[in-house]
Protein backbone atom coordinates (compact mmCIF):
# COMPACT_ATOMS: atom_id res chain seq x y z
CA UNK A 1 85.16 181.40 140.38
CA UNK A 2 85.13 178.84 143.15
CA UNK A 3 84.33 174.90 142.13
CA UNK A 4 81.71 173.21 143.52
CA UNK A 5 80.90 169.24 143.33
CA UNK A 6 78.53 168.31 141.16
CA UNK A 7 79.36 164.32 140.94
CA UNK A 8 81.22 161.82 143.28
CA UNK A 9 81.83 158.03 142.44
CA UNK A 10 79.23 156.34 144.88
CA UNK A 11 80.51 154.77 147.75
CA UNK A 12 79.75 151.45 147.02
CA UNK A 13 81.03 151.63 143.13
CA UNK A 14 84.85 150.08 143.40
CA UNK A 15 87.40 153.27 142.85
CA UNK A 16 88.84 152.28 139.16
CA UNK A 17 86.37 149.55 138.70
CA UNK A 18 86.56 147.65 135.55
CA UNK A 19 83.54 145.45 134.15
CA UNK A 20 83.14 143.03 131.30
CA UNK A 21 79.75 145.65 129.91
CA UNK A 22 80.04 146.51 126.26
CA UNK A 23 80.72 149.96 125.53
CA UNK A 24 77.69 151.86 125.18
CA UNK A 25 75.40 149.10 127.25
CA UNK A 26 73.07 150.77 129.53
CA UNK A 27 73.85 147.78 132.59
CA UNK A 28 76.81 150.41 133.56
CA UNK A 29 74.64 153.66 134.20
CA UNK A 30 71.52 151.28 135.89
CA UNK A 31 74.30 149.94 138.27
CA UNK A 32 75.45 153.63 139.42
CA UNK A 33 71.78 154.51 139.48
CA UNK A 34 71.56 151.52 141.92
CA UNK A 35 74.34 152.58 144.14
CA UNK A 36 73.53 156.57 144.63
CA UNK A 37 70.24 156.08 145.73
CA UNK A 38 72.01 153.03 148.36
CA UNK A 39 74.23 156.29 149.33
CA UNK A 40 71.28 158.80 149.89
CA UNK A 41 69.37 156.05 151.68
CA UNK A 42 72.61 155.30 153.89
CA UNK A 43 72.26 151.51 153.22
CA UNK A 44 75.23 150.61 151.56
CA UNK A 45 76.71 148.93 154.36
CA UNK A 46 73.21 147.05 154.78
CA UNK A 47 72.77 146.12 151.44
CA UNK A 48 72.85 142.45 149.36
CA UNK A 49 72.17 142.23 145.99
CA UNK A 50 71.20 138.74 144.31
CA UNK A 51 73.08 137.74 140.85
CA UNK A 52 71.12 136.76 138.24
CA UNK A 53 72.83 134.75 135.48
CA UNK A 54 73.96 136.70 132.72
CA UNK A 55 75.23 139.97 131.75
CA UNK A 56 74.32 141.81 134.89
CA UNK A 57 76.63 139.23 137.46
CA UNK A 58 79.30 141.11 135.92
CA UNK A 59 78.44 144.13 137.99
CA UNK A 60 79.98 141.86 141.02
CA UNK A 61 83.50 143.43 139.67
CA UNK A 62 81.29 146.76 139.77
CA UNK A 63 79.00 147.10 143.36
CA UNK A 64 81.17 146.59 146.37
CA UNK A 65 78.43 145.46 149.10
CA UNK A 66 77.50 141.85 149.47
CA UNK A 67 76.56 139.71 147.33
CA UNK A 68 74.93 136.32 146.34
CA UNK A 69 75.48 134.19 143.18
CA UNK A 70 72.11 132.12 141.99
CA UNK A 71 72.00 129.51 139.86
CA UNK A 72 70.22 130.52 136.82
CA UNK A 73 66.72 131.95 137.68
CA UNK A 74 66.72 131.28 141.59
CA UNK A 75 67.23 134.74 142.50
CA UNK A 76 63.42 135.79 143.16
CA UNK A 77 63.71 132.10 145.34
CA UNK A 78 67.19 133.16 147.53
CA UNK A 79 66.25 137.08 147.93
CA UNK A 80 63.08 135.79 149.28
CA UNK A 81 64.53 133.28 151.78
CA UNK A 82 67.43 135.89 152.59
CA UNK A 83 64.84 138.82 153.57
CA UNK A 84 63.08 135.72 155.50
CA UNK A 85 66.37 135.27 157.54
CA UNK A 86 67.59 138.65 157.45
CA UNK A 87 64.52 141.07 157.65
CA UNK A 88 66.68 144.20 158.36
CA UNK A 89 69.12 143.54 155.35
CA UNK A 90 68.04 145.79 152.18
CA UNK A 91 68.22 142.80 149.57
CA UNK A 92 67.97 143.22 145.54
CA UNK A 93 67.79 140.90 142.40
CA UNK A 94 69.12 141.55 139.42
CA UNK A 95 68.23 139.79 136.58
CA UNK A 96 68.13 139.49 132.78
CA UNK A 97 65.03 138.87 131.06
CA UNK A 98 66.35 135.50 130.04
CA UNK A 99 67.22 134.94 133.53
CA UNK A 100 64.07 136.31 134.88
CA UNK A 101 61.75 135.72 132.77
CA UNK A 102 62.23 132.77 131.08
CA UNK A 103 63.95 130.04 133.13
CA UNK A 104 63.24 132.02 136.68
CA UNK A 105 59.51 132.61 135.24
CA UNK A 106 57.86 130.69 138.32
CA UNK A 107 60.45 131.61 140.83
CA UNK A 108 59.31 135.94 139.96
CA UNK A 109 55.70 135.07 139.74
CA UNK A 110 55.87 132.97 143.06
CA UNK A 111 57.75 135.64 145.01
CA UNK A 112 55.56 138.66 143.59
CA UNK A 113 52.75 136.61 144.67
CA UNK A 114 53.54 135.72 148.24
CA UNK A 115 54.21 139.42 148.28
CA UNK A 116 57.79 139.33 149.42
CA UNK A 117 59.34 142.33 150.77
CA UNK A 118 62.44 142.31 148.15
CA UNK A 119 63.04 144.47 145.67
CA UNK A 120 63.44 142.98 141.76
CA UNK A 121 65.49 144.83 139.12
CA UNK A 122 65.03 143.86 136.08
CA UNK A 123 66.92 144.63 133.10
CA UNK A 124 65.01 143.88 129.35
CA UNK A 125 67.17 144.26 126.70
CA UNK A 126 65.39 141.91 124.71
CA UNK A 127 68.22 139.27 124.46
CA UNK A 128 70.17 135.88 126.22
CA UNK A 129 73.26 138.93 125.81
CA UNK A 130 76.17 136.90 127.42
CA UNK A 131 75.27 133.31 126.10
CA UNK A 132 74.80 134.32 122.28
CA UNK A 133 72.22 136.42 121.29
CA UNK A 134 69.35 133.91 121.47
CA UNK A 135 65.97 135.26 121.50
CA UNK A 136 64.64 135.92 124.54
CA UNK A 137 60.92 136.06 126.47
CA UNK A 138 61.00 139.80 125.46
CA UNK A 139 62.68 139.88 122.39
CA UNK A 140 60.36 141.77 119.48
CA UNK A 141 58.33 140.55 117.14
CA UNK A 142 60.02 140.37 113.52
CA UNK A 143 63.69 140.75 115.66
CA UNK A 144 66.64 138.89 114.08
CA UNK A 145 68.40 136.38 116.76
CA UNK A 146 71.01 133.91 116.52
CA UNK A 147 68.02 131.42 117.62
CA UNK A 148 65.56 133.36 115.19
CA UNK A 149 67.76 134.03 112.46
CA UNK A 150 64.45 135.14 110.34
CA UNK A 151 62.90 137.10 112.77
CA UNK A 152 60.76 136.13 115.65
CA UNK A 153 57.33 134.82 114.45
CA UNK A 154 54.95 135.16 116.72
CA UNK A 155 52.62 132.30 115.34
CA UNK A 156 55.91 129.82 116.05
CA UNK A 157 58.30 131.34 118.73
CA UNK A 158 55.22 133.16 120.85
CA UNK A 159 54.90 137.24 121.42
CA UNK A 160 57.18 139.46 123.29
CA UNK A 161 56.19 139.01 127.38
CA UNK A 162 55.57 142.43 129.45
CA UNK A 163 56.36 141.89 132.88
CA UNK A 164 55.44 145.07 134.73
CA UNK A 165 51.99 143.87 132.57
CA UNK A 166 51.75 140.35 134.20
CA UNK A 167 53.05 140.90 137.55
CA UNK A 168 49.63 143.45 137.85
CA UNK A 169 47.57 141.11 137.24
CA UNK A 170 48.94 139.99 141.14
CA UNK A 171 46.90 141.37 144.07
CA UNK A 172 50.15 141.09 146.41
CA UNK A 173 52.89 142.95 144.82
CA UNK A 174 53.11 146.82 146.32
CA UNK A 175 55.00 148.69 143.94
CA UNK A 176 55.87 148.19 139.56
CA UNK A 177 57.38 150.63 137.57
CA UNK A 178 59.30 150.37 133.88
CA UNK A 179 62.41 152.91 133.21
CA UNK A 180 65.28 153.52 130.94
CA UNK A 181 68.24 155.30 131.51
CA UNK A 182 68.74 155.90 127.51
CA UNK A 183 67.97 159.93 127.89
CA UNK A 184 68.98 162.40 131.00
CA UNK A 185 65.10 162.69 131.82
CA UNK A 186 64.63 158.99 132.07
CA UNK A 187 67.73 158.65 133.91
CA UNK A 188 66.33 160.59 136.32
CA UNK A 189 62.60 158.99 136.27
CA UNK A 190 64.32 155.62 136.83
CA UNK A 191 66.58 157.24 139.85
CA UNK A 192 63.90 157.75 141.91
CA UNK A 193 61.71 154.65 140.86
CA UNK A 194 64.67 152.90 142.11
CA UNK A 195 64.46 155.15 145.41
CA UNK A 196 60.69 154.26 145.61
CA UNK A 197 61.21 150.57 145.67
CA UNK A 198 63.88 150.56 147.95
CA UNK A 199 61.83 152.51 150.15
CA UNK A 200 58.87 150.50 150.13
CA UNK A 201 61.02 147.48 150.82
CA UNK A 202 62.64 149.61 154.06
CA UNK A 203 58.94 150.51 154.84
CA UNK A 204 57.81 146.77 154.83
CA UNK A 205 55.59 147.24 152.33
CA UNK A 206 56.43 143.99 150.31
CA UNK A 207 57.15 142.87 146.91
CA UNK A 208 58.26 145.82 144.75
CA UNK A 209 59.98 145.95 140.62
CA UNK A 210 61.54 147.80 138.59
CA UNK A 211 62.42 146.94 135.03
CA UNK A 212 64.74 148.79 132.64
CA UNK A 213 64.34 148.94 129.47
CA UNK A 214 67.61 148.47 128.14
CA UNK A 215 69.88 147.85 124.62
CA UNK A 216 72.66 145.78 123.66
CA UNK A 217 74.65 146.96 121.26
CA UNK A 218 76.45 143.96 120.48
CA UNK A 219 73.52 141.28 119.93
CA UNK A 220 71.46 144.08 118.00
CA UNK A 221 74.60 144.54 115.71
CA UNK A 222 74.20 148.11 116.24
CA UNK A 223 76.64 151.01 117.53
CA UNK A 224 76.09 152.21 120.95
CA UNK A 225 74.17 155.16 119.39
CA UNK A 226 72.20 153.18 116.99
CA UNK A 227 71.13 151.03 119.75
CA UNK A 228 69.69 153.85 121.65
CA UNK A 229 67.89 155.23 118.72
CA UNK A 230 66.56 151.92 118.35
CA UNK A 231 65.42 151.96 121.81
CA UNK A 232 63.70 154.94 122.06
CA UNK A 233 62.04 154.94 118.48
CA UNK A 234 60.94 151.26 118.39
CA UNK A 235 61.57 149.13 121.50
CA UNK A 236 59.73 151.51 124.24
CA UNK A 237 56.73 151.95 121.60
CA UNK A 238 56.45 147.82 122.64
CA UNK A 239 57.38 148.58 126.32
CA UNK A 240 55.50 151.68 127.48
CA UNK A 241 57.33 153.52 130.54
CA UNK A 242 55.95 154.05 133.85
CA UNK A 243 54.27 153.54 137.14
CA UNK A 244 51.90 150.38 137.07
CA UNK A 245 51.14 150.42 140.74
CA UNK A 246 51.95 152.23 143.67
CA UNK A 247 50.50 150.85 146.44
């Protein structure tokens, strides 16, 4: 029986890369969704991603197109000035939700408002996952944190924040969508939500984000497959998936 391909390593994935993600965390498979859908677009080569602080910089040993490093929450504010300067470039954030939506909080809202023509990904694993385990704009109500080390109280610490939620309350933005890639089916929900946004982006269309609802194994003290039980059965009951606006 003659072999056919049913996989290749995406061009812009390293060959033999090595990153600092803990096994079973879901930043790995949202980078390679990233990079095929840069492939089947052809826009590898005319690609630049933004760093966010945190757990997802680490993809820079990961994605080999250009790059720039932000200081912590600027990456909404650099992508923006970047497209500004560079209007043909295909330019992406990627941020934590500490990153994003805590200390960045102005610097999303302001760019989603002026309805830049970047693309945001967004990855909500409900944690500060590189700096500790602190709690985190999105972290659950009644979650254990080394910052909330009882729980998160709402009445004290605030409730969980839902992005795709408050960036539609914004007349500007074009296109907001939430994914996982904890299942097969979502994996392939979130491939071509990526696809979309890049897209819309390429079309001119302005601001567009996508967030990922993610785990972390390590600051939920769970295993890899515990986490992603977790995820499914609890976390995406707080964080709906879908399509909030498709302009």
């Amino acid at each position: 029986m003659k072999e056919r391909t049913v996989f290749e390593r995406p061009s812009g994935i390293f060959e033999g890369a090595i990153t600092g993600f803990c096994p079973g965390c879901l930043h790995s498979s949202t980078v390679k969704t990233i990079m095929e859908v840069l492939d089947e677009l052809d826009m590898v080569h005319d690609s630049t991603w933004v760093q966010g602080v945190g757990c997802g910089a680490l993809a820079v040993t990961y994605m080999n197109i250009d790059t720039i490093a932000a200081p912590h929450g600027r990456a909404c504010a650099i992508a923006s000035a970047f497209k500004r300067c560079s209007p043909e470039t295909l330019i992406f954030t990627y941020q934590g939700d500490g990153d994003l939506a805590a200390i960045g909080l102005a610097e999303t809202m302001s760019a989603a408002n002026r309805g830049e023509n970047i693309t945001v990904i967004f990855i909500n694993n409900g944690t500060y996952g590189m700096t500790g385990g602190q709690m985190a704009p999105t972290t659950l109500a009644g979650a254990m944190s080394s910052t909330t080390p009882g729980g998160r109280n709402p009445e004290e610490h605030g409730y969980p924040m839902h992005m795709c939620e408050l960036l539609s309350t914004l007349k500007a933005p074009a296109y907001i969508a939430r994914v996982t890639c904890a299942d097969v089916k979502n994996a392939v929900k979130a491939k071509a939500a990526v696809k979309k946004a890049f897209q819309y982006q390429l079309e001119g269309k302005g601001f567009s984000f996508v967030e990922f609802v993610s785990n972390c194994p390590t600051n939920w003290g769970m295993s890899p497959v515990k986490s992603l039980e977790h995820l499914q059965n609890v976390v995406l009951e707080e964080f709906p998936l879908g399509e909030f606006r498709a302009k």
